[in-house]
PDB file of N, CA and C in Angstrom:
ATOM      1  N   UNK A   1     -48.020  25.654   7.811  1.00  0.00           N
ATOM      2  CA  UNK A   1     -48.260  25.774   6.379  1.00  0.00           C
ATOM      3  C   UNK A   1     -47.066  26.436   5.681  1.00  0.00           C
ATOM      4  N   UNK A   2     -46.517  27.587   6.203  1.00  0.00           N
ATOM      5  CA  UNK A   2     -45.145  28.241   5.680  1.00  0.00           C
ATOM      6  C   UNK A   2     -43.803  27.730   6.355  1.00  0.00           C
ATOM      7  N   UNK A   3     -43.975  27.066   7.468  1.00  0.00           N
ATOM      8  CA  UNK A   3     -42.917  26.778   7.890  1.00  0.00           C
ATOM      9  C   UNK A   3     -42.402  28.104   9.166  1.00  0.00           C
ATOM     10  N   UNK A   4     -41.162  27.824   9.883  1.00  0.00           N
ATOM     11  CA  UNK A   4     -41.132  28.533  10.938  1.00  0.00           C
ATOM     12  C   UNK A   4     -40.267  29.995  10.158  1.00  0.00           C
ATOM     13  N   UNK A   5     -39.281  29.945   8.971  1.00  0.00           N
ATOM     14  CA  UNK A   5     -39.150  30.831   8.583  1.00  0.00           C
ATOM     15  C   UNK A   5     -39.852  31.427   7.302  1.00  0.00           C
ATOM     16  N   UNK A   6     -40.968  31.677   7.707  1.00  0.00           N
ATOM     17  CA  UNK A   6     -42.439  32.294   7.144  1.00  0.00           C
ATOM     18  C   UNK A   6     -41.693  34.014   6.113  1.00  0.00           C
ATOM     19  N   UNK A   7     -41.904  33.574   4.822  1.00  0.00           N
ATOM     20  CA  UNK A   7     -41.373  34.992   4.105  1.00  0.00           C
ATOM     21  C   UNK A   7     -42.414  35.647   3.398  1.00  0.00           C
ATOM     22  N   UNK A   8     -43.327  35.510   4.040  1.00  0.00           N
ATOM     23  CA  UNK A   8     -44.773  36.065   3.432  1.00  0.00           C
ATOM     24  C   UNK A   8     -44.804  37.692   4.029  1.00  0.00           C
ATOM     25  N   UNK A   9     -45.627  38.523   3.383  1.00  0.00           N
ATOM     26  CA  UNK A   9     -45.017  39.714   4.132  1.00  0.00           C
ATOM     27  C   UNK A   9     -46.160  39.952   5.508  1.00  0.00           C
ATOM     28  N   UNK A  10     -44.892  40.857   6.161  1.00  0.00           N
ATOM     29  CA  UNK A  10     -45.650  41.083   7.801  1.00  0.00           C
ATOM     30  C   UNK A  10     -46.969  41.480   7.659  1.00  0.00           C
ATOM     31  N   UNK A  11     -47.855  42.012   6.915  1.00  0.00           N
ATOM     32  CA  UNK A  11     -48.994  42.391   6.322  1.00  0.00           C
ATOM     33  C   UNK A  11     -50.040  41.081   6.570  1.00  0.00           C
ATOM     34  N   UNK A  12     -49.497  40.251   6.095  1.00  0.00           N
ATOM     35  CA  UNK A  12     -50.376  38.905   6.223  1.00  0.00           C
ATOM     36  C   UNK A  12     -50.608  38.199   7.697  1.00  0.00           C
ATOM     37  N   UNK A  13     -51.295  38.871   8.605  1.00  0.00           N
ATOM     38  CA  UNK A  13     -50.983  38.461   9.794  1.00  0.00           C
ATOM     39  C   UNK A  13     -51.635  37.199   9.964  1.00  0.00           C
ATOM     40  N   UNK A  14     -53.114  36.768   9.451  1.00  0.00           N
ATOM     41  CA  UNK A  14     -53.945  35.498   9.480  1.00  0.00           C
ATOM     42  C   UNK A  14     -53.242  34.609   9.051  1.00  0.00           C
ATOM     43  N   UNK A  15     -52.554  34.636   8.074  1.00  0.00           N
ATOM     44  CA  UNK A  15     -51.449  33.282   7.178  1.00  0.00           C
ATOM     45  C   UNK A  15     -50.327  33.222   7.809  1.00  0.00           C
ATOM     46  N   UNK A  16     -50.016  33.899   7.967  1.00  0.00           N
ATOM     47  CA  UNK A  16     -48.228  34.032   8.897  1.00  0.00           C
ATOM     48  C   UNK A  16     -48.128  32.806   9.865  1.00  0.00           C
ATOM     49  N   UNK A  17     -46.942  32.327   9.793  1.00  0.00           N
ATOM     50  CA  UNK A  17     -47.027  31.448  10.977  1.00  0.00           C
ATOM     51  C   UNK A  17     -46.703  31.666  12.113  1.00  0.00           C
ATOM     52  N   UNK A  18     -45.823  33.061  11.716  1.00  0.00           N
ATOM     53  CA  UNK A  18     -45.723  34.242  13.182  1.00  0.00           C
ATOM     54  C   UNK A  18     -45.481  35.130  12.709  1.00  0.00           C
ATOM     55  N   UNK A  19     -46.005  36.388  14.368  1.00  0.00           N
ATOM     56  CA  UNK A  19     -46.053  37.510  14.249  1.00  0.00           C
ATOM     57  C   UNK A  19     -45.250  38.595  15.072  1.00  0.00           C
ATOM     58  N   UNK A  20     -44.795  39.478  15.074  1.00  0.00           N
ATOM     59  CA  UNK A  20     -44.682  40.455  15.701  1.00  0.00           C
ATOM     60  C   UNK A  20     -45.764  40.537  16.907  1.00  0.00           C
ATOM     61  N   UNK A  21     -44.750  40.702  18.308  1.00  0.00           N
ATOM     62  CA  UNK A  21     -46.525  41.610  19.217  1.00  0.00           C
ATOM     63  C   UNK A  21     -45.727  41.587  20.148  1.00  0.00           C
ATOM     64  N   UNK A  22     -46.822  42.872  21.135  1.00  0.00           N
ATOM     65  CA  UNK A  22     -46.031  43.704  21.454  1.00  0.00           C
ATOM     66  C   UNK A  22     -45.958  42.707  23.109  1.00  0.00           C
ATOM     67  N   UNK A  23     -44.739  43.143  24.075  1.00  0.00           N
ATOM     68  CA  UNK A  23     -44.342  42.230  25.086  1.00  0.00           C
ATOM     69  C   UNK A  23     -45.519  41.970  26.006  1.00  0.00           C
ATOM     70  N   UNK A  24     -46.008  40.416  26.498  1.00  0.00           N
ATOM     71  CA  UNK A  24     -47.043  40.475  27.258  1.00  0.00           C
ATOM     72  C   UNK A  24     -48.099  39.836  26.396  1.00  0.00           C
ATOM     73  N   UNK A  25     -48.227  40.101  24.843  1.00  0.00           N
ATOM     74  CA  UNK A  25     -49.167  39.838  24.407  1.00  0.00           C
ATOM     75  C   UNK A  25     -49.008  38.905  23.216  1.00  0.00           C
ATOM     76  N   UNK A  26     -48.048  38.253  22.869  1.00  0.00           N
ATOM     77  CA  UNK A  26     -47.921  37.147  22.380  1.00  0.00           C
ATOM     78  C   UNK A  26     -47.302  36.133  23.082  1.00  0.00           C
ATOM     79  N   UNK A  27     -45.690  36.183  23.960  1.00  0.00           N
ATOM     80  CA  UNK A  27     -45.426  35.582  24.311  1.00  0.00           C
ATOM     81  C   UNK A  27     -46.334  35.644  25.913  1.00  0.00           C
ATOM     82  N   UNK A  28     -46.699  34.645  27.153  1.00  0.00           N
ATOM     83  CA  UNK A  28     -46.966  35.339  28.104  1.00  0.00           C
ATOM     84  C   UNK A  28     -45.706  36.335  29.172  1.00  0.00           C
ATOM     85  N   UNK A  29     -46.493  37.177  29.952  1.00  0.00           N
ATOM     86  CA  UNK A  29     -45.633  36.915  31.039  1.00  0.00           C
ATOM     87  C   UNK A  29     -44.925  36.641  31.806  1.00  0.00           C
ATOM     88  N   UNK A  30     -45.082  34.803  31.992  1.00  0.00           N
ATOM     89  CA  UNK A  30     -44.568  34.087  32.480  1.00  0.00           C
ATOM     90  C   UNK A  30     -42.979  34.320  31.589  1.00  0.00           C
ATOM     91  N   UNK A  31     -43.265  34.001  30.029  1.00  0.00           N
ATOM     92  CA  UNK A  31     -42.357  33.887  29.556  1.00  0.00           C
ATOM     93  C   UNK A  31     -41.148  34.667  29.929  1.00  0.00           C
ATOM     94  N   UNK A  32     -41.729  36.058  29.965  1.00  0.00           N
ATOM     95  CA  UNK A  32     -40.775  37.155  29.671  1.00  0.00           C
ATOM     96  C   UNK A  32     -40.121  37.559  31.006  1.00  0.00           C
ATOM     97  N   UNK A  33     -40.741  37.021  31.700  1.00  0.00           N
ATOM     98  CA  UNK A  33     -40.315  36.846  33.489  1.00  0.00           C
ATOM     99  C   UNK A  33     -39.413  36.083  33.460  1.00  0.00           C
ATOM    100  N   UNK A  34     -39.365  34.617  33.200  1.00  0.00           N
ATOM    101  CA  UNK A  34     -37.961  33.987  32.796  1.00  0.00           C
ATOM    102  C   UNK A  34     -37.095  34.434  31.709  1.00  0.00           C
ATOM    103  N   UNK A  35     -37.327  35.216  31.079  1.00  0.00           N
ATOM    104  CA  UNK A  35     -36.446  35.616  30.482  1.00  0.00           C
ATOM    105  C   UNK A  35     -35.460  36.881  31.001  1.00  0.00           C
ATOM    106  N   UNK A  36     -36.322  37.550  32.155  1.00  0.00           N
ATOM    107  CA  UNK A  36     -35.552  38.757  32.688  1.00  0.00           C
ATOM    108  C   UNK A  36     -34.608  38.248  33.827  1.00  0.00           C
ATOM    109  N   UNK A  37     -35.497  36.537  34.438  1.00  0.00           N
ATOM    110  CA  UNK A  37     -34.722  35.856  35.460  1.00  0.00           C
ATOM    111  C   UNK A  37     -33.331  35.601  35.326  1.00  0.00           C
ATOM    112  N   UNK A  38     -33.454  34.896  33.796  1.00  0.00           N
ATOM    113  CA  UNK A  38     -32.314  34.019  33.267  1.00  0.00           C
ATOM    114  C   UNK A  38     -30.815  35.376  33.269  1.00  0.00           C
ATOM    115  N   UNK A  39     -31.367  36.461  32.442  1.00  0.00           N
ATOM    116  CA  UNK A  39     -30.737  37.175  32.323  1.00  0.00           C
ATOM    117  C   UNK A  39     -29.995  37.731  33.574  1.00  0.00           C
ATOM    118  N   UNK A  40     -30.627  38.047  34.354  1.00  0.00           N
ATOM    119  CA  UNK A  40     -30.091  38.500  35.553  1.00  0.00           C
ATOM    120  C   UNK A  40     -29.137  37.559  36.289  1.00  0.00           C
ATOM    121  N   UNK A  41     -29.399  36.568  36.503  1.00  0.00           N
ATOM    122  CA  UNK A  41     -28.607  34.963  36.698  1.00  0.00           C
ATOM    123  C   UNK A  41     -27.530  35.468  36.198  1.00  0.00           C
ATOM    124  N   UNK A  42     -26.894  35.081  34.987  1.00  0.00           N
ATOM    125  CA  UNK A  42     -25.948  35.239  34.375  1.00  0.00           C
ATOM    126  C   UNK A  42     -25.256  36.717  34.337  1.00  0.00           C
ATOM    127  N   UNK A  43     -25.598  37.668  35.764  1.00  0.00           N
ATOM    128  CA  UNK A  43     -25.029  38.991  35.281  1.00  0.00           C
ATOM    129  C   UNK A  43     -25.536  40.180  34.910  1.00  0.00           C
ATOM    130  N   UNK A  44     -26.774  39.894  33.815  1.00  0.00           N
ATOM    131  CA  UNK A  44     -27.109  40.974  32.653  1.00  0.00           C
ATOM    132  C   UNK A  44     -27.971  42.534  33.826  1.00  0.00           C
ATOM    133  N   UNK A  45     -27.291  43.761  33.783  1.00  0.00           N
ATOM    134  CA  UNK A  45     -28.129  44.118  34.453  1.00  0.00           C
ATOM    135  C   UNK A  45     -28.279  45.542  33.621  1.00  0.00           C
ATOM    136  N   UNK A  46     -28.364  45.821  32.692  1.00  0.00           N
ATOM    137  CA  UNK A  46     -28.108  46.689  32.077  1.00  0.00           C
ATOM    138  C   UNK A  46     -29.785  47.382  31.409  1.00  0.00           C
ATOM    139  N   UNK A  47     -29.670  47.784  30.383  1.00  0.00           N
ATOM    140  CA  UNK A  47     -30.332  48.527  29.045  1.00  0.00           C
ATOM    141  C   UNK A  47     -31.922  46.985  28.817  1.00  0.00           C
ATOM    142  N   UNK A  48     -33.257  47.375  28.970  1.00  0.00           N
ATOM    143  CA  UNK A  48     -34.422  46.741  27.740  1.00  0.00           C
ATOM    144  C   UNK A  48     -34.561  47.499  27.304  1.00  0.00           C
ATOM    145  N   UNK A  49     -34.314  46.969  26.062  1.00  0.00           N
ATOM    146  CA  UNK A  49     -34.772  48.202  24.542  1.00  0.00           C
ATOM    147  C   UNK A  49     -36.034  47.286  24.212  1.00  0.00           C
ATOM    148  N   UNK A  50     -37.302  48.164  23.896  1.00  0.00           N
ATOM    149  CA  UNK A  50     -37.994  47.463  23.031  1.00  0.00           C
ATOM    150  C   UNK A  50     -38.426  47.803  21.670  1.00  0.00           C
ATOM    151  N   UNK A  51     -38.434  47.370  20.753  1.00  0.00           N
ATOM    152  CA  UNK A  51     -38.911  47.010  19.415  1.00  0.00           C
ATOM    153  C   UNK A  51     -40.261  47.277  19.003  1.00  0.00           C
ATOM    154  N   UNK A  52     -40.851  47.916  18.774  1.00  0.00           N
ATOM    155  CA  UNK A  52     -42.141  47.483  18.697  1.00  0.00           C
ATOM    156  C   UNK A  52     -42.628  47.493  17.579  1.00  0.00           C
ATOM    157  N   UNK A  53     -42.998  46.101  16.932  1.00  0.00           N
ATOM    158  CA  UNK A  53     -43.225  45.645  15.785  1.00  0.00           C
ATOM    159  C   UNK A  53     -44.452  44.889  15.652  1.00  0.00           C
ATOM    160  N   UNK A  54     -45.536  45.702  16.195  1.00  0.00           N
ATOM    161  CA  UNK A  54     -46.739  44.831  16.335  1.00  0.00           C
ATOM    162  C   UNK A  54     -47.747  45.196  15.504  1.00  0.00           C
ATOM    163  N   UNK A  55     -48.244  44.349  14.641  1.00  0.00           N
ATOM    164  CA  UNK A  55     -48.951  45.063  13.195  1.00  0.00           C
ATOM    165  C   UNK A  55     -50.377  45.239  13.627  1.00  0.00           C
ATOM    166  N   UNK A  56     -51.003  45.213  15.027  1.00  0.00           N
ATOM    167  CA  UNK A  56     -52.540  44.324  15.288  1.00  0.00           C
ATOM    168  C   UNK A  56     -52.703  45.776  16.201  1.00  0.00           C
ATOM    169  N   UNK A  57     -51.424  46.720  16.903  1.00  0.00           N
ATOM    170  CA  UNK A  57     -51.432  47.740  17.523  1.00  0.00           C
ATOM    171  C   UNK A  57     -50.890  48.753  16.773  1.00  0.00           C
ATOM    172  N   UNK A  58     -51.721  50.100  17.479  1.00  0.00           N
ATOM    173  CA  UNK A  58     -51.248  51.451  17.478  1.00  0.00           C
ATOM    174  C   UNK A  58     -49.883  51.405  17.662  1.00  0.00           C
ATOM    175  N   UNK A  59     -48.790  52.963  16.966  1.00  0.00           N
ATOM    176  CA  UNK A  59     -47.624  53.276  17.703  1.00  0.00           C
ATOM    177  C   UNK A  59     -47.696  53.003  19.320  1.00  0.00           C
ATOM    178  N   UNK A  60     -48.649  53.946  19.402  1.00  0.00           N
ATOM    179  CA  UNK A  60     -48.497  54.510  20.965  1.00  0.00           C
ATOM    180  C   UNK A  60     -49.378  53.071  22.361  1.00  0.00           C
ATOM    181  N   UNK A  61     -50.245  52.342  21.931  1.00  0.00           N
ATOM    182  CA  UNK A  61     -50.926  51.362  22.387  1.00  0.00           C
ATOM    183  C   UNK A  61     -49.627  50.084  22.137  1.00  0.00           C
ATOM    184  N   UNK A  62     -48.786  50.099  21.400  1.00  0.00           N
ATOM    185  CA  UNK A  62     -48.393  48.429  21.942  1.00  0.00           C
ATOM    186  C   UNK A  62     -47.169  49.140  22.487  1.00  0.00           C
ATOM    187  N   UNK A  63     -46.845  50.311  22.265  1.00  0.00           N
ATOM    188  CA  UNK A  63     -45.647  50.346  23.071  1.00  0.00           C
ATOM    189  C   UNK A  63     -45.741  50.847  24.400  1.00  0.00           C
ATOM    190  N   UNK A  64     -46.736  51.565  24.802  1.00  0.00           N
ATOM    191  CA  UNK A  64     -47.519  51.597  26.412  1.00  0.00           C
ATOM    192  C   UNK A  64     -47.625  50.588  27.066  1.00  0.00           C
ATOM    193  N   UNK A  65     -48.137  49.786  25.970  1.00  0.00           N
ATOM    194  CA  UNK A  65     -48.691  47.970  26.809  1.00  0.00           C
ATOM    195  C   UNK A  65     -47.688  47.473  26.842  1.00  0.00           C
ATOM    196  N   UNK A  66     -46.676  47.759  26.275  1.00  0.00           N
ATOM    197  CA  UNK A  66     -45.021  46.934  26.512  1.00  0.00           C
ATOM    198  C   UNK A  66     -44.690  47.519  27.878  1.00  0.00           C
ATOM    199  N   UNK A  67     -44.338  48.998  27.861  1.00  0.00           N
ATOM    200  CA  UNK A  67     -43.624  49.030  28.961  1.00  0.00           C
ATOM    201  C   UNK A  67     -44.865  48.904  30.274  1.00  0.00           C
ATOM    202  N   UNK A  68     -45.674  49.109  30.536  1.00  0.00           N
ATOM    203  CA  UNK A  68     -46.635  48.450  31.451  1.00  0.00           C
ATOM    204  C   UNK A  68     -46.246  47.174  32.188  1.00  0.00           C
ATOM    205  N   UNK A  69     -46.409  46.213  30.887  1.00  0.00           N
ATOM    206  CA  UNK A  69     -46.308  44.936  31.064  1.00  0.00           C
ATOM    207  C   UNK A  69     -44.881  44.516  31.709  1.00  0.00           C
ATOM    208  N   UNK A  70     -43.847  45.397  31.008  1.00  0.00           N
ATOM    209  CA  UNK A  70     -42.112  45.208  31.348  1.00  0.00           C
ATOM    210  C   UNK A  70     -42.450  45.378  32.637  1.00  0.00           C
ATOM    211  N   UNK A  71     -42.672  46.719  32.991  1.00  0.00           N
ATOM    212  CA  UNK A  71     -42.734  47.530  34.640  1.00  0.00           C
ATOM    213  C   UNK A  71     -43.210  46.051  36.392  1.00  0.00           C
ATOM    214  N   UNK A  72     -43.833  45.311  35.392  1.00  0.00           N
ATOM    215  CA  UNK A  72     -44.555  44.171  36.167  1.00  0.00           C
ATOM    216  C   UNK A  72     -43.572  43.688  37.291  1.00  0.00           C
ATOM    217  N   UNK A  73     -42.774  42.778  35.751  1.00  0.00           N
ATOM    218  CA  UNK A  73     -42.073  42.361  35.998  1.00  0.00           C
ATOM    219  C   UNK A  73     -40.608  42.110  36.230  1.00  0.00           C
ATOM    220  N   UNK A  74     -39.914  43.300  36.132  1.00  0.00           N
ATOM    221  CA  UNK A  74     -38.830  43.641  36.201  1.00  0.00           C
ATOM    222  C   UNK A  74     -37.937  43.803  37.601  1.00  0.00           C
ATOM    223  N   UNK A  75     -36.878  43.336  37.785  1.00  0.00           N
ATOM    224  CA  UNK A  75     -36.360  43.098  38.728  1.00  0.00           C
ATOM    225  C   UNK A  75     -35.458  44.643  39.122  1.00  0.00           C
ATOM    226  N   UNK A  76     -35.631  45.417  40.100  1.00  0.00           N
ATOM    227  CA  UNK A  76     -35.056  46.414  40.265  1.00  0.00           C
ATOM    228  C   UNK A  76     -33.892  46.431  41.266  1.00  0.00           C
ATOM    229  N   UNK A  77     -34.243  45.918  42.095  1.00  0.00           N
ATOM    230  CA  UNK A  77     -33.344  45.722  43.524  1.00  0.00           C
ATOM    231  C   UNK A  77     -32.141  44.773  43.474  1.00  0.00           C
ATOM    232  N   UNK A  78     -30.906  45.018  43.856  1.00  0.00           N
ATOM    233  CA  UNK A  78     -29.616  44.110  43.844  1.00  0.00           C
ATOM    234  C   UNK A  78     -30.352  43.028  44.732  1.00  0.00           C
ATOM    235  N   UNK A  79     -29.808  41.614  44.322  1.00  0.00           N
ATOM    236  CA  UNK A  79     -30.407  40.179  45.512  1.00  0.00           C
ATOM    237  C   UNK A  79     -29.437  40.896  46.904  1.00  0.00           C
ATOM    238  N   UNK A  80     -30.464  41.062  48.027  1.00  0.00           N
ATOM    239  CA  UNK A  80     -29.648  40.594  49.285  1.00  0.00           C
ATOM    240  C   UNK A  80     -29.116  39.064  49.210  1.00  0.00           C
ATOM    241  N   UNK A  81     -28.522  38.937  50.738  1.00  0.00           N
ATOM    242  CA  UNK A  81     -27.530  37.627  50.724  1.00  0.00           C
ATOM    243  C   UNK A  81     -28.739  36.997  51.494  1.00  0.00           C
ATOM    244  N   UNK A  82     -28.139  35.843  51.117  1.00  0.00           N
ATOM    245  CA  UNK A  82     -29.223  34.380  51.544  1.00  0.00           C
ATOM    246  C   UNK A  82     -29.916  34.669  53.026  1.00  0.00           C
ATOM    247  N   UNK A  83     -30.401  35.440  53.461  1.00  0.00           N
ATOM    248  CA  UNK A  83     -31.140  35.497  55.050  1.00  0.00           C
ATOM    249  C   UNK A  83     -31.422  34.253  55.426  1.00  0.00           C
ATOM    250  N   UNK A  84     -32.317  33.332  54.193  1.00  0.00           N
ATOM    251  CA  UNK A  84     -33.032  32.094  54.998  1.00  0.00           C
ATOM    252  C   UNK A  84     -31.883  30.812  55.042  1.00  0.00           C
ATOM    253  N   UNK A  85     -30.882  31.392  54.161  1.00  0.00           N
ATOM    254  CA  UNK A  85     -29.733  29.688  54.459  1.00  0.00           C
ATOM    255  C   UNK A  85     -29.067  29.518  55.187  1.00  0.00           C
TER     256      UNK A  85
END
């Protein structure tokens, strides 16, 4: 109805055509798992900052449920070398 760059204000969460939320709970899991994959692939091993811009949560509730959700899935350990090739 607004289109993908929606300028209605963040307030309007029912009309919006998107929203803010906090990691885990808009996009899935899955998503954000390939997204920590991809990153790592290419190098990235640094700093997640998160944002938390979720109008539907508490301060302290979407940014708990973020890092929760991060903690899942996050890759900690350098890859060993190929054992099985």
């Amino acid at each position: 109805m607004y289109g993908l760059t929606d300028m209605q204000p963040y307030s309007n969460v029912k009309t919006r055509a998107w929203t803010f939320r906090s990691v885990g709970c808009g996009h899935s899991l899955q998503v954000w798992s390939d997204i920590i994959s991809a990153l790592r692939i290419y190098g990235y091993d640094y700093v997640l900052s998160i944002e938390h811009e979720d109008p539907i949560m508490s301060i302290d509730e979407g940014l708990t449920r973020a890092i929760s959700n991060l903690k899942t899935i996050m890759i900690r350990e350098e890859a060993s070398s190929m054992w099985w090739a």
